[in-house]
Protein backbone atom coordinates (compact mmCIF):
# COMPACT_ATOMS: atom_id res chain seq x y z
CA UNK A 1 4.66 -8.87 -20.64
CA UNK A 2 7.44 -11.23 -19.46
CA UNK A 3 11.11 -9.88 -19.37
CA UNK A 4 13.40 -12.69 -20.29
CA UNK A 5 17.54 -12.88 -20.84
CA UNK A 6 19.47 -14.61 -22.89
CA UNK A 7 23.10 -16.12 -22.02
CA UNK A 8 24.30 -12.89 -24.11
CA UNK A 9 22.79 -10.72 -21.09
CA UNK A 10 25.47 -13.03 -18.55
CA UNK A 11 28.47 -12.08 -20.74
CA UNK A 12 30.90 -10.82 -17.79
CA UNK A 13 28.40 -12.03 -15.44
CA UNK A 14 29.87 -14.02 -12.54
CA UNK A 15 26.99 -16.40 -11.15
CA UNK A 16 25.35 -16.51 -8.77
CA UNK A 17 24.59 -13.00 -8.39
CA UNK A 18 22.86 -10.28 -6.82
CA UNK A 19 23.42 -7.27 -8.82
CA UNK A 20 21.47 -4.92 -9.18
CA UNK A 21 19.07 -4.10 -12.34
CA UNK A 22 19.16 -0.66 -13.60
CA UNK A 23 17.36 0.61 -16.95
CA UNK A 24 16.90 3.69 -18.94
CA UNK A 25 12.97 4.59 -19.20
CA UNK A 26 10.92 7.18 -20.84
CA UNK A 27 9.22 9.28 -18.01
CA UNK A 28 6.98 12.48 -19.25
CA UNK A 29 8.26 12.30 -22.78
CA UNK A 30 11.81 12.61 -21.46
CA UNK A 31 14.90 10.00 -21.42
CA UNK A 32 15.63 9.09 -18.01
CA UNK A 33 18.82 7.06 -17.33
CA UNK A 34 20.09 5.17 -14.39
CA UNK A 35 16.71 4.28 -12.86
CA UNK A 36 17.64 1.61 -10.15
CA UNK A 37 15.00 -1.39 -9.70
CA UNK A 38 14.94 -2.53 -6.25
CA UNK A 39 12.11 -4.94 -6.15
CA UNK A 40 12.39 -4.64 -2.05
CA UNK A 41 11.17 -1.09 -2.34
CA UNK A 42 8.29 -0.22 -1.24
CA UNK A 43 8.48 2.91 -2.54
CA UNK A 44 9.04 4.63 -6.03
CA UNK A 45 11.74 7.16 -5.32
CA UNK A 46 12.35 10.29 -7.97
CA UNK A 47 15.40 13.26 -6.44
CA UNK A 48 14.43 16.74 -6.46
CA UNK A 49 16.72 17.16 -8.83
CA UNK A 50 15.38 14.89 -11.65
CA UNK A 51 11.92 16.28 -10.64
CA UNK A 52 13.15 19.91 -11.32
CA UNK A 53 14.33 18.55 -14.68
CA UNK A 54 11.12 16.98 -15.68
CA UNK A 55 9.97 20.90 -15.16
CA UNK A 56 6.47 20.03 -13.33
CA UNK A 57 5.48 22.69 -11.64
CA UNK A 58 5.97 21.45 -7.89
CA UNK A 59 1.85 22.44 -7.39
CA UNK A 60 1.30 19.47 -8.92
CA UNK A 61 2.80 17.21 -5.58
CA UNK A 62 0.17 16.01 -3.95
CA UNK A 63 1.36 16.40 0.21
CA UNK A 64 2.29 13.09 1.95
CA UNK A 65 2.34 12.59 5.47
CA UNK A 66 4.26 9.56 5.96
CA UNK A 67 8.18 9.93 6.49
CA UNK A 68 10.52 7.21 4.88
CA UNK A 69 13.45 5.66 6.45
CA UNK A 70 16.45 6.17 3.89
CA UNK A 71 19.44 3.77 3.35
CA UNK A 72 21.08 4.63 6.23
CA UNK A 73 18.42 4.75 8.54
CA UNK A 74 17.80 8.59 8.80
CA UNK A 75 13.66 9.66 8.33
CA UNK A 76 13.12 11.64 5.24
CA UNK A 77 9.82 13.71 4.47
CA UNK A 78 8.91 13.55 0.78
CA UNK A 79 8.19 16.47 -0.98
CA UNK A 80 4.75 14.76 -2.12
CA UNK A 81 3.73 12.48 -4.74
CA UNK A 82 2.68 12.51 -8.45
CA UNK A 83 1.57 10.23 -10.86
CA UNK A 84 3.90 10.22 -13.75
CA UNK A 85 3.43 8.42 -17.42
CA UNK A 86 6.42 6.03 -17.73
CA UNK A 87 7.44 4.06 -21.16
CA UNK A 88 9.23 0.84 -21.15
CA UNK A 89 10.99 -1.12 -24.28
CA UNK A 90 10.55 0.11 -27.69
CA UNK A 91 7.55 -0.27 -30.41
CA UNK A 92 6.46 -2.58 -31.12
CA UNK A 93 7.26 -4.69 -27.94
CA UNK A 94 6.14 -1.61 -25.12
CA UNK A 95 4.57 -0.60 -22.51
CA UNK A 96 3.27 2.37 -21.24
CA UNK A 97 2.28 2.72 -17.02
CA UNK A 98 1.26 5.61 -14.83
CA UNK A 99 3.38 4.96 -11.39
CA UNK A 100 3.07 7.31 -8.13
């Protein structure tokens, strides 16, 4: 479904911009705040930390091989990957995906 903004979302808004979009989203039945949209990514990134708070048992990573290059260049090794049930907007206009 299309996302759309109305000149009440550029209140305080000094155009053009570039800022960044960050949203609150449902992820395994629990509130998660802050999530940063980077449509540059190429990857979906979730910190050890909000993974220990999601309390999935860390069995559940599958391994990954590939390293990624962080922010400021240095080569991280992911713990693995998971496929996680993520909830967007509120009923009745939402949508529910499973992202790795």
């Amino acid at each position: 479904e299309v996302i759309t903004f109305s000149e009440a979302d550029y209140e305080g808004v000094r155009l053009p911009h570039d800022d960044a979009v960050v949203v609150t989203l449902l992820v395994e039945l629990f509130t998660m705040k802050r999530i940063l949209i980077d449509s540059g990514s190429s990857a979906d990134i979730l910190y050890k930390h909000a993974f220990d708070q999601l309390r999935i048992p860390a069995d559940q990573l599958k391994p990954v091989k590939t390293p990624l290059v962080g922010f400021t260049g240095e080569t991280i090794h992911p713990l693995g990957s998971i496929n996680l049930s993520v909830v967007a907007g509120t009923a009745p206009r939402q949508t529910q995906v499973q992202m790795t």
